[in-house]
C-alpha atoms as a PDB file:
ATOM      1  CA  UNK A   1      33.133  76.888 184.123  1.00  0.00           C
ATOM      2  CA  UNK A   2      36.798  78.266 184.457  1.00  0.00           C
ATOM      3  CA  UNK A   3      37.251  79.739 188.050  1.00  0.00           C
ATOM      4  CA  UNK A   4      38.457  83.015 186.483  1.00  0.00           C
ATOM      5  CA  UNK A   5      35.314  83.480 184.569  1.00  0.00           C
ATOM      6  CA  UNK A   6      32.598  85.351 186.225  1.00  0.00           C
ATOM      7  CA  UNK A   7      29.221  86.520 184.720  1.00  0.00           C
ATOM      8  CA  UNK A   8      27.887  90.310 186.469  1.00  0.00           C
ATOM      9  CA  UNK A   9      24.391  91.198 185.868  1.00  0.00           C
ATOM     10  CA  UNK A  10      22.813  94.884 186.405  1.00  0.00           C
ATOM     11  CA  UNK A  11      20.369  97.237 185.343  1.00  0.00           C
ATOM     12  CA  UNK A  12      21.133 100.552 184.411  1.00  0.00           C
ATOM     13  CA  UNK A  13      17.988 102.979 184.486  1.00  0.00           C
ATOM     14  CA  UNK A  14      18.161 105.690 181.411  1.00  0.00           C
ATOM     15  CA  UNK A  15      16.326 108.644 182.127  1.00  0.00           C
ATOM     16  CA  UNK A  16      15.709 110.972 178.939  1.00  0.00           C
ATOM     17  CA  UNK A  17      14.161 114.311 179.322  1.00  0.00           C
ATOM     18  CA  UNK A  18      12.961 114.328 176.067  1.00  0.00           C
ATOM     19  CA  UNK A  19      12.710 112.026 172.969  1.00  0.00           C
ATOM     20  CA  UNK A  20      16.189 111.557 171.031  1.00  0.00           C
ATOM     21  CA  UNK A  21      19.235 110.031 171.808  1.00  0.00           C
ATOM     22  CA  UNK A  22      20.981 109.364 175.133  1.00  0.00           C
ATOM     23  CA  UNK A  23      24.759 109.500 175.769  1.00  0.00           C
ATOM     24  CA  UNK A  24      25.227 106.313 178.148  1.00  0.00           C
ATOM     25  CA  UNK A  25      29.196 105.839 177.887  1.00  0.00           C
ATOM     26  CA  UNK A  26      30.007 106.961 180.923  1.00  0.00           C
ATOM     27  CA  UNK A  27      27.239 105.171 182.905  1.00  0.00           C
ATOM     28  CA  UNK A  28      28.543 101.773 180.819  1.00  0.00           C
ATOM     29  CA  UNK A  29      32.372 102.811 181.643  1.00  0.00           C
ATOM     30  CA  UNK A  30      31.698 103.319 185.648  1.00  0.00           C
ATOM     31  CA  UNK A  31      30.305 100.094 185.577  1.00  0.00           C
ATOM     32  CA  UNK A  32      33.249  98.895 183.499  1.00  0.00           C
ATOM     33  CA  UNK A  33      35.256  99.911 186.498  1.00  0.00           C
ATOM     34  CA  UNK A  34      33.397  99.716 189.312  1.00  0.00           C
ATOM     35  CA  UNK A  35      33.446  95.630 188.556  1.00  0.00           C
ATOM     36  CA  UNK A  36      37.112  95.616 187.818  1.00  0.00           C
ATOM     37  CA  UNK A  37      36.227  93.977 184.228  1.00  0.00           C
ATOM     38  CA  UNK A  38      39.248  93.847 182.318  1.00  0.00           C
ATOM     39  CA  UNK A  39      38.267  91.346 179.873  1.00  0.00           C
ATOM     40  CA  UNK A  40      35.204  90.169 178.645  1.00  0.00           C
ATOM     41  CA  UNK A  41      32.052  90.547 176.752  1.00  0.00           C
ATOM     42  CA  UNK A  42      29.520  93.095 177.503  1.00  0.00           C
ATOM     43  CA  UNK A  43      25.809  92.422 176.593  1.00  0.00           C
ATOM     44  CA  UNK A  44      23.219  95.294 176.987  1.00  0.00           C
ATOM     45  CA  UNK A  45      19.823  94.831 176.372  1.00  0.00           C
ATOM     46  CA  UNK A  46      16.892  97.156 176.209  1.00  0.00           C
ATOM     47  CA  UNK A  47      13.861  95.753 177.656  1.00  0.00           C
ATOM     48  CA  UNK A  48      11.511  98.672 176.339  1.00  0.00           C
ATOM     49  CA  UNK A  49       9.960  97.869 173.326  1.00  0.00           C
ATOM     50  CA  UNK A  50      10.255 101.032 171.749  1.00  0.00           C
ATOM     51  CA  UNK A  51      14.112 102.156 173.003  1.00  0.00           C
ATOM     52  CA  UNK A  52      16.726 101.062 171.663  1.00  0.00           C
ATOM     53  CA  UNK A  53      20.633 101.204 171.625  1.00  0.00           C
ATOM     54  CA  UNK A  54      23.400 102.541 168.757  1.00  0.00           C
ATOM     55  CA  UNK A  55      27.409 102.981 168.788  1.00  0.00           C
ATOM     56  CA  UNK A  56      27.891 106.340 166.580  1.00  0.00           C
ATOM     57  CA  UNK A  57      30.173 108.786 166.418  1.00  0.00           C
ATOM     58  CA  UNK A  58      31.001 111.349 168.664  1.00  0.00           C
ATOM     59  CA  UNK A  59      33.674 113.703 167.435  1.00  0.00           C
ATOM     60  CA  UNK A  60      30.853 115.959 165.602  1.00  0.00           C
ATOM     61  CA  UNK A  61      27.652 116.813 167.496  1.00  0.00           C
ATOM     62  CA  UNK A  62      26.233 116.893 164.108  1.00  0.00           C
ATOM     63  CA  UNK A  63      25.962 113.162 163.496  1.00  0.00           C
ATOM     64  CA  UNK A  64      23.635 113.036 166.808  1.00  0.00           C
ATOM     65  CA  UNK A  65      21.452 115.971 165.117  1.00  0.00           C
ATOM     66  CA  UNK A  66      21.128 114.052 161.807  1.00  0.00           C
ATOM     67  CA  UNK A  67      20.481 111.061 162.889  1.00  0.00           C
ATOM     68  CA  UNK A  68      17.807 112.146 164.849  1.00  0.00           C
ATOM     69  CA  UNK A  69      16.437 113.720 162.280  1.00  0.00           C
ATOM     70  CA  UNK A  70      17.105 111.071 159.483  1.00  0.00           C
ATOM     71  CA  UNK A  71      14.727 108.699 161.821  1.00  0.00           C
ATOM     72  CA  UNK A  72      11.937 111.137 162.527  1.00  0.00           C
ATOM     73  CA  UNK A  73      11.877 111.365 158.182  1.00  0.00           C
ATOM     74  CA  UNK A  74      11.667 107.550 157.910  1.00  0.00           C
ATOM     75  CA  UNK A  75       9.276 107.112 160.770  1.00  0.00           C
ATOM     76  CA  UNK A  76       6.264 109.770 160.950  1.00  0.00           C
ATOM     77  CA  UNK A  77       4.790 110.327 163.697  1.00  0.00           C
ATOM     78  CA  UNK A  78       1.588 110.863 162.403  1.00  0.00           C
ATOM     79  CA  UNK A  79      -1.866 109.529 163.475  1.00  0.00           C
ATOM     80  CA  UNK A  80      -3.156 108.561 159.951  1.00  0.00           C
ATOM     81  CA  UNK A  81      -0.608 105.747 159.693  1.00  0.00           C
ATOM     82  CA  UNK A  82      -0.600 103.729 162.332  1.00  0.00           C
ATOM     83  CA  UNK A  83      -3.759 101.578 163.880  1.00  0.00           C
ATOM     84  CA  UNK A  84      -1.639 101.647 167.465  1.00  0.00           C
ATOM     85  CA  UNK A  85      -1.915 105.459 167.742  1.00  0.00           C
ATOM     86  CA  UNK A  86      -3.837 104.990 170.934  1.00  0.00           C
ATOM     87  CA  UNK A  87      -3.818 108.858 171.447  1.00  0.00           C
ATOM     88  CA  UNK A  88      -0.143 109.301 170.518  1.00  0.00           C
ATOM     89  CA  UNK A  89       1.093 108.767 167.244  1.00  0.00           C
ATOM     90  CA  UNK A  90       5.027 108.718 168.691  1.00  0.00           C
ATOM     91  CA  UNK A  91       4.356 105.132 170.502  1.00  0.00           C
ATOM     92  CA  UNK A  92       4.360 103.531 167.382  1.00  0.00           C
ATOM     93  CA  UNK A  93       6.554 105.467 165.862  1.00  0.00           C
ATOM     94  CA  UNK A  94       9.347 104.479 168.826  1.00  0.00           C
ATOM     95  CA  UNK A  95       8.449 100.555 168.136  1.00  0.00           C
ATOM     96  CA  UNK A  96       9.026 100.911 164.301  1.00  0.00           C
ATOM     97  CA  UNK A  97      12.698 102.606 164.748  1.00  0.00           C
ATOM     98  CA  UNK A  98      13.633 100.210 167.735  1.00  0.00           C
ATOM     99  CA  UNK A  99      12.659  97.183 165.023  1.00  0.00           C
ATOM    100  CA  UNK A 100      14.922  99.304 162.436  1.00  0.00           C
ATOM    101  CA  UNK A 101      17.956  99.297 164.678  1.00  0.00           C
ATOM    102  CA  UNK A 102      19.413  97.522 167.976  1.00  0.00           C
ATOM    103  CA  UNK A 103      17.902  96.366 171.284  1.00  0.00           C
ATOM    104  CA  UNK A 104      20.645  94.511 172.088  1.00  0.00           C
ATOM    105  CA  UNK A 105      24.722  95.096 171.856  1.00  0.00           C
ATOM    106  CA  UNK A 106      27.324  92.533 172.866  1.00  0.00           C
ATOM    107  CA  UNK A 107      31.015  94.813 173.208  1.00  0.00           C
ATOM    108  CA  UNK A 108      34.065  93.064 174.027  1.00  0.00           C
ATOM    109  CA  UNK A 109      36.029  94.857 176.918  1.00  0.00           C
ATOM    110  CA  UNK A 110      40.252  94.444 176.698  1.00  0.00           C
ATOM    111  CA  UNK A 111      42.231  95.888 179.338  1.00  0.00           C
ATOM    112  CA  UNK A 112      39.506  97.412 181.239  1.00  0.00           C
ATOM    113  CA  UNK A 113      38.091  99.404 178.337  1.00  0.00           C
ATOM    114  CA  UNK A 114      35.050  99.837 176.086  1.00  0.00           C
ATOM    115  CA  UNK A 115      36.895  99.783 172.532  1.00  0.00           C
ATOM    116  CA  UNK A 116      34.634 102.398 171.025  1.00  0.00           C
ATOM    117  CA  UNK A 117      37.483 104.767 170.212  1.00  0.00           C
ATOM    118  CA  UNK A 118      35.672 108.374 170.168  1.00  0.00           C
ATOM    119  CA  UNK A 119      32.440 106.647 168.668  1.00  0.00           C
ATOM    120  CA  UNK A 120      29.645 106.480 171.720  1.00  0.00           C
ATOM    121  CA  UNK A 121      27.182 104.237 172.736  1.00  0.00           C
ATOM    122  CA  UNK A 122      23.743 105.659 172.639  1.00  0.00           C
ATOM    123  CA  UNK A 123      20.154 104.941 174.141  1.00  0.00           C
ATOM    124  CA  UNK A 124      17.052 105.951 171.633  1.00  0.00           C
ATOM    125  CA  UNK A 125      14.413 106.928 173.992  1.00  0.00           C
ATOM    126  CA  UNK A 126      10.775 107.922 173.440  1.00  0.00           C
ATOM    127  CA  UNK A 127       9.258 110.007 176.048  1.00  0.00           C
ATOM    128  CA  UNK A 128       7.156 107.263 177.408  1.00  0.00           C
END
């Protein structure tokens, strides 16, 4: 391995206060900086099996809105349709959209930065 090259490995802990999407840019940009990363790759993985991660826009608050709202159409939350209700319908809900989009992200980093232009990167949390 190159002497230069150096692998850092954290956890960041997203709290949501309800169910929806979670802006973590500036949590991921801190620790951009508070590791002095200037180039590199950046893998983030969820370990919850019914969270998961996107990179969407951020310049109208709408997109967040409609996303949201595009995922609760595809993916009822209903008790009828699932045999994993287990007294909340949402649990399974949360595992089908997590298997629909991203639980893991790899970003390259140049000059010290997150590339993501005004886009964001977000956490999908169910409340459990």
């Amino acid at each position: 391995m190159d002497e230069n090259m150096h692998q850092k490995i954290s956890r960041l802990k997203v709290t949501a206060p309800q169910k929806g999407l979670v802006d973590t840019t500036p949590d991921i940009r801190s620790w951009v900086a508070e590791n002095s990363i200037s180039t590199g790759l950046l893998c983030i993985w969820c370990v919850h099996t019914s969270t998961s991660l996107l990179v969407q826009a951020n310049a109208d608050l709408e997109v967040i809105s409609d996303m949201q709202r595009f995922f609760d159409q595809l993916v009822k939350e209903d008790f009828g349709l699932y045999e994993h209700a287990a007294n909340d319908p949402e649990n399974m809900a949360a595992h089908i959209r997590t298997a629909l989009t991203n639980s893991l992200l790899t970003i390259p980093i140049g000059n010290g930065a997150l590339p993501l232009g005004k886009a964001r990167l977000h956490v999908s949390c169910s409340t459990h």
